[in-house]
C-alpha atoms as a PDB file:
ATOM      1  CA  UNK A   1      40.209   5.953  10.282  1.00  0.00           C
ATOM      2  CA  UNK A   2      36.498   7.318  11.434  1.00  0.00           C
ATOM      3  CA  UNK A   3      37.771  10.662  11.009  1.00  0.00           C
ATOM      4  CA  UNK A   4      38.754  10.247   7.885  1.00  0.00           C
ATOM      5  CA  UNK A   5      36.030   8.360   6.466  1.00  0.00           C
ATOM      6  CA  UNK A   6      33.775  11.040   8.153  1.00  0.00           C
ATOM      7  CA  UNK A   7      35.558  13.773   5.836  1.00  0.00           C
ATOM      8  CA  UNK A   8      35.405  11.963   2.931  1.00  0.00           C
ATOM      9  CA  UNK A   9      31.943  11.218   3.516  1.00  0.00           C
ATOM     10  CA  UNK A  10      31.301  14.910   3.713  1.00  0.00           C
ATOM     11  CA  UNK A  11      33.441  16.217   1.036  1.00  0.00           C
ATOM     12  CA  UNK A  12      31.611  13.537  -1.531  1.00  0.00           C
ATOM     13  CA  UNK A  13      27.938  15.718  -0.877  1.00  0.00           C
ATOM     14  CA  UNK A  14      29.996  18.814  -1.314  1.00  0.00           C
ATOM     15  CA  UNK A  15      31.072  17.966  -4.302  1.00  0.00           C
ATOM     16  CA  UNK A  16      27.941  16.560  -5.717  1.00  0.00           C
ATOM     17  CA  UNK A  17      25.795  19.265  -4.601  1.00  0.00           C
ATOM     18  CA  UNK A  18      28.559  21.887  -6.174  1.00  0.00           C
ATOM     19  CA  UNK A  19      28.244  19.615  -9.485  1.00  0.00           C
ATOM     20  CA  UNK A  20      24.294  19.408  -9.119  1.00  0.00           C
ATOM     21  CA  UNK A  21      24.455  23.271  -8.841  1.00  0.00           C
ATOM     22  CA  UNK A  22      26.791  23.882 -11.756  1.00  0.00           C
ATOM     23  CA  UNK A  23      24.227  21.814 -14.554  1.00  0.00           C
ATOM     24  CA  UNK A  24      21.338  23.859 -13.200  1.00  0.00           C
ATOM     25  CA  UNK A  25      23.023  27.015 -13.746  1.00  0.00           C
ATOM     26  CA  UNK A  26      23.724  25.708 -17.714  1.00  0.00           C
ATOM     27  CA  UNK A  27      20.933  24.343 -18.164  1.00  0.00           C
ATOM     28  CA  UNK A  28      18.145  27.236 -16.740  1.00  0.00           C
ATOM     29  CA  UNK A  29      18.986  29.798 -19.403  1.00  0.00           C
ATOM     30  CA  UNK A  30      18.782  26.710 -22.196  1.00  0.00           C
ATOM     31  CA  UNK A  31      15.644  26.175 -20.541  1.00  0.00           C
ATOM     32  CA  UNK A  32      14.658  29.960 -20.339  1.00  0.00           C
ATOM     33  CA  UNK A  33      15.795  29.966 -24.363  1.00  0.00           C
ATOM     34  CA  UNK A  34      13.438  27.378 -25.814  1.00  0.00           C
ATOM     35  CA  UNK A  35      10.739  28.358 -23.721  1.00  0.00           C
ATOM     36  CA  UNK A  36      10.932  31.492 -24.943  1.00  0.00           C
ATOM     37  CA  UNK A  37      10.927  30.029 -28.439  1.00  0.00           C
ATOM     38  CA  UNK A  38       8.434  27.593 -28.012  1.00  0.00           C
ATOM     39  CA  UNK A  39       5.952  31.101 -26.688  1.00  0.00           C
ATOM     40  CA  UNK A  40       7.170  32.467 -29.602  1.00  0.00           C
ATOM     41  CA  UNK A  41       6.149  29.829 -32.212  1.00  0.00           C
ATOM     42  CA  UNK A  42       2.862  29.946 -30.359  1.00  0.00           C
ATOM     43  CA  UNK A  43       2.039  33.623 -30.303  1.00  0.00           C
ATOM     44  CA  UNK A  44       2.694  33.967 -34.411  1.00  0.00           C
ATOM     45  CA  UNK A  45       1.707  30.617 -35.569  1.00  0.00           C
ATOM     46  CA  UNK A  46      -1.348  29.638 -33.085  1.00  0.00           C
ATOM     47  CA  UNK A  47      -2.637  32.255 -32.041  1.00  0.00           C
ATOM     48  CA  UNK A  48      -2.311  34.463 -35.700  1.00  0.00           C
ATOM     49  CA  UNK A  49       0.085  37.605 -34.191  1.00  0.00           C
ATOM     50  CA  UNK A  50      -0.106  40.036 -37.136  1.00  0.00           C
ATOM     51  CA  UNK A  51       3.617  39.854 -38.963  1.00  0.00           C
ATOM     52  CA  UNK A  52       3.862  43.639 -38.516  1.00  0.00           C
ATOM     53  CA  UNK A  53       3.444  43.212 -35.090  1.00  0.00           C
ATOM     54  CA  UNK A  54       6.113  39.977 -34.597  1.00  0.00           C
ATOM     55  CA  UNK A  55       6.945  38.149 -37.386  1.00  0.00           C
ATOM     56  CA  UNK A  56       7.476  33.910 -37.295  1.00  0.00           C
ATOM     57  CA  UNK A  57      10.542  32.174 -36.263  1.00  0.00           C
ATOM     58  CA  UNK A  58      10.797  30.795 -39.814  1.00  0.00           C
ATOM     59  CA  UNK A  59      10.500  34.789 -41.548  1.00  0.00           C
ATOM     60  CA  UNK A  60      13.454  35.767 -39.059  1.00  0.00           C
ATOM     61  CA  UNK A  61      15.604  32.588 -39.475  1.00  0.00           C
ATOM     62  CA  UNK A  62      14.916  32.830 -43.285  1.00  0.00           C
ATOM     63  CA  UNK A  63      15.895  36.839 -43.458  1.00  0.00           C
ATOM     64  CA  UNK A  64      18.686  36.061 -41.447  1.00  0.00           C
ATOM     65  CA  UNK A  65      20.288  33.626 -43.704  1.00  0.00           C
ATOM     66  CA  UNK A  66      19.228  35.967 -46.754  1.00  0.00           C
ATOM     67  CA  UNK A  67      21.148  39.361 -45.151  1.00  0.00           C
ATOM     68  CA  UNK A  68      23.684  37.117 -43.422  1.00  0.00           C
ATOM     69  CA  UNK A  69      26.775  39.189 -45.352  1.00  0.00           C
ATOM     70  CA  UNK A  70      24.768  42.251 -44.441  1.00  0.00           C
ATOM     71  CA  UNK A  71      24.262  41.760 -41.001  1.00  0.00           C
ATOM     72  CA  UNK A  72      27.614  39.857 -40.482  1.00  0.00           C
ATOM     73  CA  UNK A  73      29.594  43.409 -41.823  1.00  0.00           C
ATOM     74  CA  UNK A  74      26.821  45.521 -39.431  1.00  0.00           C
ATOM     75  CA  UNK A  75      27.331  43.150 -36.274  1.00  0.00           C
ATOM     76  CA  UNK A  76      31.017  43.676 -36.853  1.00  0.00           C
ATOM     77  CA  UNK A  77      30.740  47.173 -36.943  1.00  0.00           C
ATOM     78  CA  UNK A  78      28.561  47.190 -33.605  1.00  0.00           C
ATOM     79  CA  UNK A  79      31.655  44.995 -32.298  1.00  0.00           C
ATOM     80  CA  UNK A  80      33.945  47.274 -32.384  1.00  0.00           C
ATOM     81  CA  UNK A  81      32.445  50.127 -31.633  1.00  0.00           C
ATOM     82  CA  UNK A  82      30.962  48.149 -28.462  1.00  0.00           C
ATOM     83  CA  UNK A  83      34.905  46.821 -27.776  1.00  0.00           C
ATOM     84  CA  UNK A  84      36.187  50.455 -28.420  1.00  0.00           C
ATOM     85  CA  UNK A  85      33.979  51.636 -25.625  1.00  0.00           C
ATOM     86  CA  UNK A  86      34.379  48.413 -23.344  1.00  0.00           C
ATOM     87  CA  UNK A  87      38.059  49.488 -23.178  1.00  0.00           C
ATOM     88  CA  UNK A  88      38.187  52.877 -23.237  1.00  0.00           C
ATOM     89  CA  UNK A  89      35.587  53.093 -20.301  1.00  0.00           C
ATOM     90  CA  UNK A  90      37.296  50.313 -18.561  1.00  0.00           C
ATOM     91  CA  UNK A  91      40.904  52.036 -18.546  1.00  0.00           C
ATOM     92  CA  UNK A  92      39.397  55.026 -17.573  1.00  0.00           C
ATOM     93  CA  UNK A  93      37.314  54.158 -15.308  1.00  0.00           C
ATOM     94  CA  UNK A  94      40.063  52.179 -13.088  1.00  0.00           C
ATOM     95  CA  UNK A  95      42.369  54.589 -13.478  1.00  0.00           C
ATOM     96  CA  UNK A  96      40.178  57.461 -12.044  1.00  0.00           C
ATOM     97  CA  UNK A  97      38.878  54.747  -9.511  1.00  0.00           C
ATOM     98  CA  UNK A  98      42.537  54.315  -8.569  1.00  0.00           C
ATOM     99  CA  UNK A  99      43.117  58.009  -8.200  1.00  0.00           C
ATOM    100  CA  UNK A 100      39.662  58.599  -6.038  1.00  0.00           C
ATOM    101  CA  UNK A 101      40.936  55.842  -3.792  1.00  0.00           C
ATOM    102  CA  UNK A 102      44.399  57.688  -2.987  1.00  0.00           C
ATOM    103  CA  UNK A 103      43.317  61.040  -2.717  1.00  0.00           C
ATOM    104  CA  UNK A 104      39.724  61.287  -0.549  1.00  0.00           C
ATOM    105  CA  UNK A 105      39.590  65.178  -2.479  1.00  0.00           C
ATOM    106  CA  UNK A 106      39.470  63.684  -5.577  1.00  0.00           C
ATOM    107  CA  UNK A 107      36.662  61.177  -4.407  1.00  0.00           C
ATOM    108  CA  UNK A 108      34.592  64.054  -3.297  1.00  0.00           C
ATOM    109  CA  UNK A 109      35.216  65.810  -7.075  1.00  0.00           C
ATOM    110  CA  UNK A 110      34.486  62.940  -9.372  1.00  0.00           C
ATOM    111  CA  UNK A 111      31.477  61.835  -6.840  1.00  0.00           C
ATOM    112  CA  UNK A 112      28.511  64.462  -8.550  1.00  0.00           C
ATOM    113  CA  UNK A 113      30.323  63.693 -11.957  1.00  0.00           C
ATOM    114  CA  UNK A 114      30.254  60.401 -11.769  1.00  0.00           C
ATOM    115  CA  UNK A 115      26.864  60.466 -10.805  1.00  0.00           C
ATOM    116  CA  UNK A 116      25.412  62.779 -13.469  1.00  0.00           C
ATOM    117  CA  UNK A 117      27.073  60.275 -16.220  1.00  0.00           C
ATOM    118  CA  UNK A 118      25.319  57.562 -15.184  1.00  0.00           C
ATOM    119  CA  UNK A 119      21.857  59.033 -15.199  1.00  0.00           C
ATOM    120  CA  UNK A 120      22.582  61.399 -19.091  1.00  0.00           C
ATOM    121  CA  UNK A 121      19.957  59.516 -21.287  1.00  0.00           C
ATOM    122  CA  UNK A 122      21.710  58.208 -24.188  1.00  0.00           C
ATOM    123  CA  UNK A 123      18.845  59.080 -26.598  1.00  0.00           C
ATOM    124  CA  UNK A 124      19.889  62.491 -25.774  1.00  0.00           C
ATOM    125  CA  UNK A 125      23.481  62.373 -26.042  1.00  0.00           C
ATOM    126  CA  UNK A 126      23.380  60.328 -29.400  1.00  0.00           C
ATOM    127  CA  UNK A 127      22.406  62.745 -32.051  1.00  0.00           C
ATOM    128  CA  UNK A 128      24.483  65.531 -30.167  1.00  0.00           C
ATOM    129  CA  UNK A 129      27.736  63.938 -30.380  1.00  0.00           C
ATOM    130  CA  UNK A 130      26.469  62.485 -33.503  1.00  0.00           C
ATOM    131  CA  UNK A 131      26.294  65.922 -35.014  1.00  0.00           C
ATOM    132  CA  UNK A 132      29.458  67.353 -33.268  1.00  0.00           C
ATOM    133  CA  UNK A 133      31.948  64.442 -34.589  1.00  0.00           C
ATOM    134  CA  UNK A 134      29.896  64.364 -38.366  1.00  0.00           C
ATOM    135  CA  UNK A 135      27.472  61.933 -40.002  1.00  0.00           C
ATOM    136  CA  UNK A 136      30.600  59.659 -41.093  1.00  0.00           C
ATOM    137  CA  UNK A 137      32.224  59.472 -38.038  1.00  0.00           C
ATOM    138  CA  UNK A 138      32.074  56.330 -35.619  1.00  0.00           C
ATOM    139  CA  UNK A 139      33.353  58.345 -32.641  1.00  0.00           C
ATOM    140  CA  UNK A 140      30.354  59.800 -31.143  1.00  0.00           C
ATOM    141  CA  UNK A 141      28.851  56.139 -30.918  1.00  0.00           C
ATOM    142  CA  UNK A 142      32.355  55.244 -29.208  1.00  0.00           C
ATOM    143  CA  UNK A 143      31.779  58.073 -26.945  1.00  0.00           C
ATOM    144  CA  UNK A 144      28.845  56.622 -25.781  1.00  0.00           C
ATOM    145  CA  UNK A 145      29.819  53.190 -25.459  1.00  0.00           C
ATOM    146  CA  UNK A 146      33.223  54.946 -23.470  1.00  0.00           C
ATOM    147  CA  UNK A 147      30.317  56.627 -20.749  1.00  0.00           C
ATOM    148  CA  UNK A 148      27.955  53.336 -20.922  1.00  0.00           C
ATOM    149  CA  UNK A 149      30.891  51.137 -19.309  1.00  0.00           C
ATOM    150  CA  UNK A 150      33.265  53.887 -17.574  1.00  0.00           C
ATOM    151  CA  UNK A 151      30.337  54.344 -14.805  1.00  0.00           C
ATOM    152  CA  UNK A 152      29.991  50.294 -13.530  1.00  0.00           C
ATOM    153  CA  UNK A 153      33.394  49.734 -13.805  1.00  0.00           C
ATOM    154  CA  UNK A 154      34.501  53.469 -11.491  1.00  0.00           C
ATOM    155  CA  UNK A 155      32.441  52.344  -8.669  1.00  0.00           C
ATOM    156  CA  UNK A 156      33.097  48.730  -8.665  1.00  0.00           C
ATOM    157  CA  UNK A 157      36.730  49.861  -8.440  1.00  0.00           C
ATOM    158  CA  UNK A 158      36.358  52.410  -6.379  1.00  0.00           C
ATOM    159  CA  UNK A 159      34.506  50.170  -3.975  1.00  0.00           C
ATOM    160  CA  UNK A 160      37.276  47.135  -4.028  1.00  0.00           C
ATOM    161  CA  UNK A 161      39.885  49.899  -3.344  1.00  0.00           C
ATOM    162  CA  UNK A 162      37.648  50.321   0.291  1.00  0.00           C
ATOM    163  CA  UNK A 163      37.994  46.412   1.038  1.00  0.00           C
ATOM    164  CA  UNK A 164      41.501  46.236   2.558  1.00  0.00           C
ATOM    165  CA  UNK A 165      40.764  46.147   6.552  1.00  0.00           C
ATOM    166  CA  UNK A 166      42.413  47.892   9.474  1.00  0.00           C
ATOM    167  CA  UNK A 167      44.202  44.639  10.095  1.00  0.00           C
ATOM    168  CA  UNK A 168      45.987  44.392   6.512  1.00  0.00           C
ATOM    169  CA  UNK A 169      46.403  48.218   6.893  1.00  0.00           C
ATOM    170  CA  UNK A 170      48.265  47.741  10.103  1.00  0.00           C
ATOM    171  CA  UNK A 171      50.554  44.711   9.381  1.00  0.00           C
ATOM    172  CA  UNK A 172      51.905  46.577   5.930  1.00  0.00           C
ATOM    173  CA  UNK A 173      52.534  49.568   8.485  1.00  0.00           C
ATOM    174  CA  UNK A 174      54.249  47.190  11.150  1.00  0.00           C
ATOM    175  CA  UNK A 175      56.703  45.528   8.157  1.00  0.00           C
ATOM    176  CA  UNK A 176      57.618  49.408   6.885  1.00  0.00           C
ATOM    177  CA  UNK A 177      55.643  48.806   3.859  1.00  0.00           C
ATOM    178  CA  UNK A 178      55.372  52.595   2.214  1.00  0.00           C
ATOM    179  CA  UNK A 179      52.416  53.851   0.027  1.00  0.00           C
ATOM    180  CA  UNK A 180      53.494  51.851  -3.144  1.00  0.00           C
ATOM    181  CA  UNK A 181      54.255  48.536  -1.742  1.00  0.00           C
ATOM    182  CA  UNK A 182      50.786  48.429   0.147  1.00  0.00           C
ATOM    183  CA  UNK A 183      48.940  49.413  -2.683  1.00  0.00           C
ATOM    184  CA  UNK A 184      50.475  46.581  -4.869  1.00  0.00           C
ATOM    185  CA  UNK A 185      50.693  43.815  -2.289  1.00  0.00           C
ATOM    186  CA  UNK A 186      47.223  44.232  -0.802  1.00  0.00           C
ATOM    187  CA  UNK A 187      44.616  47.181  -2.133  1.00  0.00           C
ATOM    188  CA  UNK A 188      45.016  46.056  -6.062  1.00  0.00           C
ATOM    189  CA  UNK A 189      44.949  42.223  -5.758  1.00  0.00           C
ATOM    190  CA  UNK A 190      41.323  42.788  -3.050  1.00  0.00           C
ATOM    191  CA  UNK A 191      40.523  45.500  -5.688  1.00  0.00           C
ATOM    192  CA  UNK A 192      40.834  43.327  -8.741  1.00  0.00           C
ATOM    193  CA  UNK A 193      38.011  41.002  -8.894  1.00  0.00           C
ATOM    194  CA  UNK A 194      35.683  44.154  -7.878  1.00  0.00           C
ATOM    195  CA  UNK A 195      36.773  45.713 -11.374  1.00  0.00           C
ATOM    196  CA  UNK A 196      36.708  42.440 -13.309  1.00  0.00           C
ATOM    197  CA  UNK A 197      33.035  42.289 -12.606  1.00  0.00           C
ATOM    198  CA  UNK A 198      32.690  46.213 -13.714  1.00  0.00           C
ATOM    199  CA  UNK A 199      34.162  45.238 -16.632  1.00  0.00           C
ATOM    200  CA  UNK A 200      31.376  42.085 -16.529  1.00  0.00           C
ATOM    201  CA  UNK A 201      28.543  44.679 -16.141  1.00  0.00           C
ATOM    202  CA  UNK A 202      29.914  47.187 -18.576  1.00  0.00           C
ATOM    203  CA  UNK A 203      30.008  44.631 -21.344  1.00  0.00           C
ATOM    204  CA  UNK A 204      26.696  44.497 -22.057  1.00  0.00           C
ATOM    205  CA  UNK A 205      26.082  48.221 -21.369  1.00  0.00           C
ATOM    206  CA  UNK A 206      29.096  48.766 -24.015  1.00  0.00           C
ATOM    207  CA  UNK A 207      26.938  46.746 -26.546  1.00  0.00           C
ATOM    208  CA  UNK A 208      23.178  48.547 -26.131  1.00  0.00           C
ATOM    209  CA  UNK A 209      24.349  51.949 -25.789  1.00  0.00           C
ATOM    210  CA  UNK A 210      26.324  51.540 -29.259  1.00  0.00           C
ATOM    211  CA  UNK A 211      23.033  50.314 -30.551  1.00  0.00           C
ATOM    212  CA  UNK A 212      21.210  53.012 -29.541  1.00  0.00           C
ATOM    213  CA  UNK A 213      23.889  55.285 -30.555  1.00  0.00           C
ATOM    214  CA  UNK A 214      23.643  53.680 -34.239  1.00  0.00           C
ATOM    215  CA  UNK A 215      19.665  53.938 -34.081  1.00  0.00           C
ATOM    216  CA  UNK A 216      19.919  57.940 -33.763  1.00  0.00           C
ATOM    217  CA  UNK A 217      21.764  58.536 -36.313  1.00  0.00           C
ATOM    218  CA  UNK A 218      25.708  58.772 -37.903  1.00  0.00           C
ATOM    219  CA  UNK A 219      27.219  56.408 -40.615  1.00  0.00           C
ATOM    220  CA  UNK A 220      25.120  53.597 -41.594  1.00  0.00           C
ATOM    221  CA  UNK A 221      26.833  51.069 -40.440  1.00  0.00           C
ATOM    222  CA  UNK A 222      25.548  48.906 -37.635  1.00  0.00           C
ATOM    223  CA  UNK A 223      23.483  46.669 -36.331  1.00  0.00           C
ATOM    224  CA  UNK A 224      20.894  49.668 -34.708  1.00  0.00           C
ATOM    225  CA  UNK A 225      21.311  51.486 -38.254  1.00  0.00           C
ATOM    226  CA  UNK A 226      20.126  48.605 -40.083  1.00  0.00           C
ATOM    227  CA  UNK A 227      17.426  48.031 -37.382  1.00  0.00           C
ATOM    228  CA  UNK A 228      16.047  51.574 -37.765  1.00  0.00           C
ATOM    229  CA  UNK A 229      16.330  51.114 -41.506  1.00  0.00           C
ATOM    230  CA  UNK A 230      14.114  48.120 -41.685  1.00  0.00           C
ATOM    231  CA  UNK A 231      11.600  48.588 -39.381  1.00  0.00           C
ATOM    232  CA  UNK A 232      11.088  51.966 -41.507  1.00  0.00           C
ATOM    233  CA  UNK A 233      10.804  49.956 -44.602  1.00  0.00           C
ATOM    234  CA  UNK A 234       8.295  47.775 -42.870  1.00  0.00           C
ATOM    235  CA  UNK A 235      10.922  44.804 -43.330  1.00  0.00           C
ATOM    236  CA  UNK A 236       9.925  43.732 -39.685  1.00  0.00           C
ATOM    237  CA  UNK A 237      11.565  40.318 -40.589  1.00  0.00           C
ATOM    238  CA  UNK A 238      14.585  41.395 -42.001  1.00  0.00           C
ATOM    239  CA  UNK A 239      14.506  44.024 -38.522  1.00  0.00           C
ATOM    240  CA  UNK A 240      14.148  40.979 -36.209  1.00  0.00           C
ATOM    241  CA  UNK A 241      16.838  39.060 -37.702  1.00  0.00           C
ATOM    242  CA  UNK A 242      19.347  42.465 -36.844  1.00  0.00           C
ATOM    243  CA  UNK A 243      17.568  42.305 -33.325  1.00  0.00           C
ATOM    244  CA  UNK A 244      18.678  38.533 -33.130  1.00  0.00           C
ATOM    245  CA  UNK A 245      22.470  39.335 -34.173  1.00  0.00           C
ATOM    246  CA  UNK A 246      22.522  41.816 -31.721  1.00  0.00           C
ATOM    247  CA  UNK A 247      21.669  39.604 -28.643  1.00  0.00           C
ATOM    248  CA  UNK A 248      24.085  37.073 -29.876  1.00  0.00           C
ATOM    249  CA  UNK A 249      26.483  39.984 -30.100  1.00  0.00           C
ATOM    250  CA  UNK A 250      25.650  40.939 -26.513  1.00  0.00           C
ATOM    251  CA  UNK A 251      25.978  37.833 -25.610  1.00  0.00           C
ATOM    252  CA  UNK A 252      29.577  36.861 -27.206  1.00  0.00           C
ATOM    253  CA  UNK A 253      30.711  40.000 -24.698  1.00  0.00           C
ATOM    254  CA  UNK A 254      29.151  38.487 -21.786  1.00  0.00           C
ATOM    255  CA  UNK A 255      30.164  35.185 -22.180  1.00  0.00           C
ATOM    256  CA  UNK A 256      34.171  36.445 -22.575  1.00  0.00           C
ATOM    257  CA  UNK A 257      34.015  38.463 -19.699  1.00  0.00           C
ATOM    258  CA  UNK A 258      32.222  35.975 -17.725  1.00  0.00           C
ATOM    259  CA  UNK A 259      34.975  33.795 -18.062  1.00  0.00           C
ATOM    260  CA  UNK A 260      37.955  36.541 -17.540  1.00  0.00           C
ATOM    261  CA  UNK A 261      36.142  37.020 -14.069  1.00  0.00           C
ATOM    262  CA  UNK A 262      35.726  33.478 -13.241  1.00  0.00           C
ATOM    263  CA  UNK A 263      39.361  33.178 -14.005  1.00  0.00           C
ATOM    264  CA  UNK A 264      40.241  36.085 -11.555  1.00  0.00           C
ATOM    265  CA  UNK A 265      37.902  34.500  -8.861  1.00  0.00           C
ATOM    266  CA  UNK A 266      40.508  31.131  -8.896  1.00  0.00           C
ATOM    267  CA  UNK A 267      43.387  33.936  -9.052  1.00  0.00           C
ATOM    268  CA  UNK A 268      41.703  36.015  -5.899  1.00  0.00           C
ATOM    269  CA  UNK A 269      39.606  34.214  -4.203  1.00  0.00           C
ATOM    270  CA  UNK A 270      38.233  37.656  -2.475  1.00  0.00           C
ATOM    271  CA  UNK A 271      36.308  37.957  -5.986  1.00  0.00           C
ATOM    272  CA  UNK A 272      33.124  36.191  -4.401  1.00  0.00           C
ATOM    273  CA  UNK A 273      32.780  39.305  -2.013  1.00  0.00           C
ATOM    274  CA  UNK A 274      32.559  40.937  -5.088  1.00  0.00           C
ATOM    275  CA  UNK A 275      29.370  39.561  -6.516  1.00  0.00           C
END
């Protein structure tokens, strides 16, 4: 009977503190949000910011709700170019991952590749593949979006592929596992949550390198078109309120694939190693 009230009396803190834990997490960006706000509201109608320089939380909200068909058809645009890219780069990135991890040749080839992706500046690349897929083409923004998430989710592969141990190795060899068998039973599932939370990364990477891909240039469409458009026109409201549509757009993709890999973490729980 002591030892059981002794475990309950434990497992009660645990639970608390886990609980305790859980609210602060919700509650510090809320927090971080309205603070932000409230410095905001301060800086433009205290202080006197020049509107040019950052316009009031009332110009933005009211711009907003003025272009709201505008900048709903231009956030959609952004989504799916950002989605596009999200998946492509995801596909491809665990299936090269997958192929490095077999073949240690192959590791050594995509290694300097891999490597020069991830450091290409996008305002470079933008009006090039801009130019070479046309001015009403969305695929050199995809393009981008594709190399923006392909990068975190390769190496967070590649590096879950290099978390099955000698002992795991050695018990598939002493049950006559082959190649196949291995692979599926114990280097994809430890694998897994590693390129879930590429996927995590490369969400919001997907999302800013679109943007940036729509501010240099090709159709009009688009949330960083619009952007570029207005701030040119000196609309710096109407350019805030396409800056605000794009964080919540960045933030919709984070969100989603924050909860696909807290899903996979209850589904392997060898996803915390991960993080």
């Amino acid at each position: 009977m002591a030892t059981a009230t002794t475990v309950t009396t434990t497992a009660t803190p645990t639970r608390a503190r886990r609980g305790a834990g859980q609210v602060v997490r919700l509650l510090a960006p809320v927090v971080v949000g309205l603070a932000g706000l409230g410095g905001w509201w301060l800086l433009t109608d205290v202080v006197g910011v020049e509107p040019y320089l950052l316009p009031g939380p009332g110009e933005v909200r009211e711009q907003f709700a003025a272009n709201f068909d505008a900048i709903r058809d231009a956030a959609t645009t952004t989504g799916v170019n950002s989605l596009f890219g999200l998946v492509a780069g995801s596909l491809l990135g665990v299936v090269l991952a997958t192929v490095a991890g077999w073949v240690r040749a192959v590791d050594g080839m995509l290694a300097p590749i891999v490597a020069s992706i991830a450091v290409v500046p996008i305002v470079a690349l933008a009006p090039v593949l801009n130019t070479m897929y046309g001015a009403d083409s969305e695929y050199g923004r995809r393009m981008i979006a594709t190399l923006a998430a392909f990068v975190p989710v390769f190496i967070n592969t590649l590096r879950g592929l290099r978390q099955t141990t000698p002992i795991q190795r050695d018990l598939m060899r002493a049950t006559a596992a082959g190649p196949w068998q291995s692979f599926r039973t114990v280097t994809l599932p430890t694998a897994a949550p590693y390129a879930i939370t590429g996927v995590r990364i490369a969400s919001s990477l997907a999302v800013i390198s679109a943007l940036v891909a729509e501010y240099f240039g090709g159709p009009r469409g688009g949330l960083g078109a619009f952007i570029s458009t207005s701030a040119a026109t000196s609309a710096y409201a109407r350019a805030w309120a396409y800056v605000g549509a794009a964080i919540l757009l960045g933030l919709v993709f984070y969100v989603v694939t924050a909860a696909v890999e807290r899903l996979a973490q209850r589904q392997w729980p060898t996803s915390d190693a991960a993080r």
